[in-house]
C-alpha atoms as a PDB file:
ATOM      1  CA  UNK A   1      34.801  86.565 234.705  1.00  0.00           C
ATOM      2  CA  UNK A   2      35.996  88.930 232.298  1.00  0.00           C
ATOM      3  CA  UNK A   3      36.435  88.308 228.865  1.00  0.00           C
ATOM      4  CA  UNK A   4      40.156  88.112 227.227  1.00  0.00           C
ATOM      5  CA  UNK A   5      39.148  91.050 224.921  1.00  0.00           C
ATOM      6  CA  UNK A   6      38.843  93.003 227.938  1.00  0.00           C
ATOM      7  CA  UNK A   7      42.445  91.886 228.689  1.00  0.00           C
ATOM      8  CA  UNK A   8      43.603  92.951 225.702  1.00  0.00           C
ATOM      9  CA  UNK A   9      42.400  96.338 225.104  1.00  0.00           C
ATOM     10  CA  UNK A  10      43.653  97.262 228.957  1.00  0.00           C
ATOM     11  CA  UNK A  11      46.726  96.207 227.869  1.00  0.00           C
ATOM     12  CA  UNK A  12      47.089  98.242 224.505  1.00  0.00           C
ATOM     13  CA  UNK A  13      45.421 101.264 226.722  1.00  0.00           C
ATOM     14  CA  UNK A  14      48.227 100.706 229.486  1.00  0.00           C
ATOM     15  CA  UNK A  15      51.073 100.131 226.821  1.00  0.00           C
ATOM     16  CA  UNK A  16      49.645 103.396 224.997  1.00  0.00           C
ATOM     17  CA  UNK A  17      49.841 105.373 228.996  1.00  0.00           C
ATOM     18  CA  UNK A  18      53.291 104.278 229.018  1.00  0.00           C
ATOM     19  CA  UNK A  19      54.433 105.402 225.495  1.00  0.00           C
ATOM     20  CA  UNK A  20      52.856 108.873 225.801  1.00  0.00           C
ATOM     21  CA  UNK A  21      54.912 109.324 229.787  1.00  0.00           C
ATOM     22  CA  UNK A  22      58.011 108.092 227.954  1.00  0.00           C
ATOM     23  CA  UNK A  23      57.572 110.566 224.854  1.00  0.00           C
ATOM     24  CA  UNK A  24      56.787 113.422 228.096  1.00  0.00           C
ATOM     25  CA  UNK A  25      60.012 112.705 229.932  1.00  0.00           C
ATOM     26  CA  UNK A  26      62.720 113.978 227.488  1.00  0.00           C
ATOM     27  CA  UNK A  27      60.391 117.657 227.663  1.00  0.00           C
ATOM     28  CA  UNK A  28      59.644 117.396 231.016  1.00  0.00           C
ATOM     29  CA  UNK A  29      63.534 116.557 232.093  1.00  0.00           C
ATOM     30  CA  UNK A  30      64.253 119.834 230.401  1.00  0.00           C
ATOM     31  CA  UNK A  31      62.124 122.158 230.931  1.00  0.00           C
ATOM     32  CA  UNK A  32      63.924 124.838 232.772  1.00  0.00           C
ATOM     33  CA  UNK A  33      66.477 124.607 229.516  1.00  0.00           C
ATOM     34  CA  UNK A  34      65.327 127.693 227.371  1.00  0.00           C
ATOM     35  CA  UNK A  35      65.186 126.494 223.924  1.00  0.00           C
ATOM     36  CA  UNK A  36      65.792 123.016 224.651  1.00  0.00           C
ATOM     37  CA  UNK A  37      62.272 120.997 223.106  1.00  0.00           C
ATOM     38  CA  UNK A  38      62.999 120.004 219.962  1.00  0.00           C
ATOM     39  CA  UNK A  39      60.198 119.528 217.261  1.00  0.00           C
ATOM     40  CA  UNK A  40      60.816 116.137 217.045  1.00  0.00           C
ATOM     41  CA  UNK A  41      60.550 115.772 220.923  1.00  0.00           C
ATOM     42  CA  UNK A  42      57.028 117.577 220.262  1.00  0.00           C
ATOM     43  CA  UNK A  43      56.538 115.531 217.455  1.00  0.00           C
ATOM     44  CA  UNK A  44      56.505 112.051 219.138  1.00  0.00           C
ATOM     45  CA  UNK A  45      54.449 113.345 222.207  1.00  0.00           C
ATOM     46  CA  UNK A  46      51.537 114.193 219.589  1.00  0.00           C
ATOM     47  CA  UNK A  47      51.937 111.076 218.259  1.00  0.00           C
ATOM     48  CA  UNK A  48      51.706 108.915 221.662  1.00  0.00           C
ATOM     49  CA  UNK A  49      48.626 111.257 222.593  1.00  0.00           C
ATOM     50  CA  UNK A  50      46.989 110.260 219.551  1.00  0.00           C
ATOM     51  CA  UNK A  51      47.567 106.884 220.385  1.00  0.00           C
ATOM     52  CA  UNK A  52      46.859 106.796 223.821  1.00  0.00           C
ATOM     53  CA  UNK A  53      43.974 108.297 222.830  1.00  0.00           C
ATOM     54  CA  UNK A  54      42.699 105.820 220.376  1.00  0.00           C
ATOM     55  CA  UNK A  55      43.449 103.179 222.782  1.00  0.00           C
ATOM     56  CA  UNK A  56      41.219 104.482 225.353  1.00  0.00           C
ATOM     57  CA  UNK A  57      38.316 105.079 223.032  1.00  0.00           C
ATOM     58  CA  UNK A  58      38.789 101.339 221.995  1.00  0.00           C
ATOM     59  CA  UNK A  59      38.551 100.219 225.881  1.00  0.00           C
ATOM     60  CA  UNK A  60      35.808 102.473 226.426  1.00  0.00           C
ATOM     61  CA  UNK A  61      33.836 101.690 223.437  1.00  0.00           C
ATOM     62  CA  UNK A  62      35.132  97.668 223.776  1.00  0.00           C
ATOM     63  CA  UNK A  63      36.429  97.940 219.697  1.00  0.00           C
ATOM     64  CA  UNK A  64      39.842  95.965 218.790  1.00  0.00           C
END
């Protein structure tokens, strides 16, 4: 049986996955515009990748 913690950081890591494909799409949608990213578009998908990231490191290593 697996403990809730477990639960919990598979969660954040999944929420995290989600975040960083939403923060991709508005690029991604776009990308045969010239000139079209925006730094702020940029902006947020560093953000979710540092978050994603930190959320995986916390599954893998099993911190909170």
């Amino acid at each position: 049986m697996r403990a809730a913690g477990n639960t919990n950081r598979e969660i954040g890591e999944a929420q995290a996955r989600v975040a960083l494909a939403a923060a991709i799409m508005p690029i991604d949608e776009t990308c045969d515009l010239p000139g079209r990213h925006n730094l702020f578009e940029q902006a947020a998908v560093g953000r979710a990748t540092d978050t994603y990231a930190q959320a995986l490191t916390n599954l893998i290593r099993g911190d909170e």
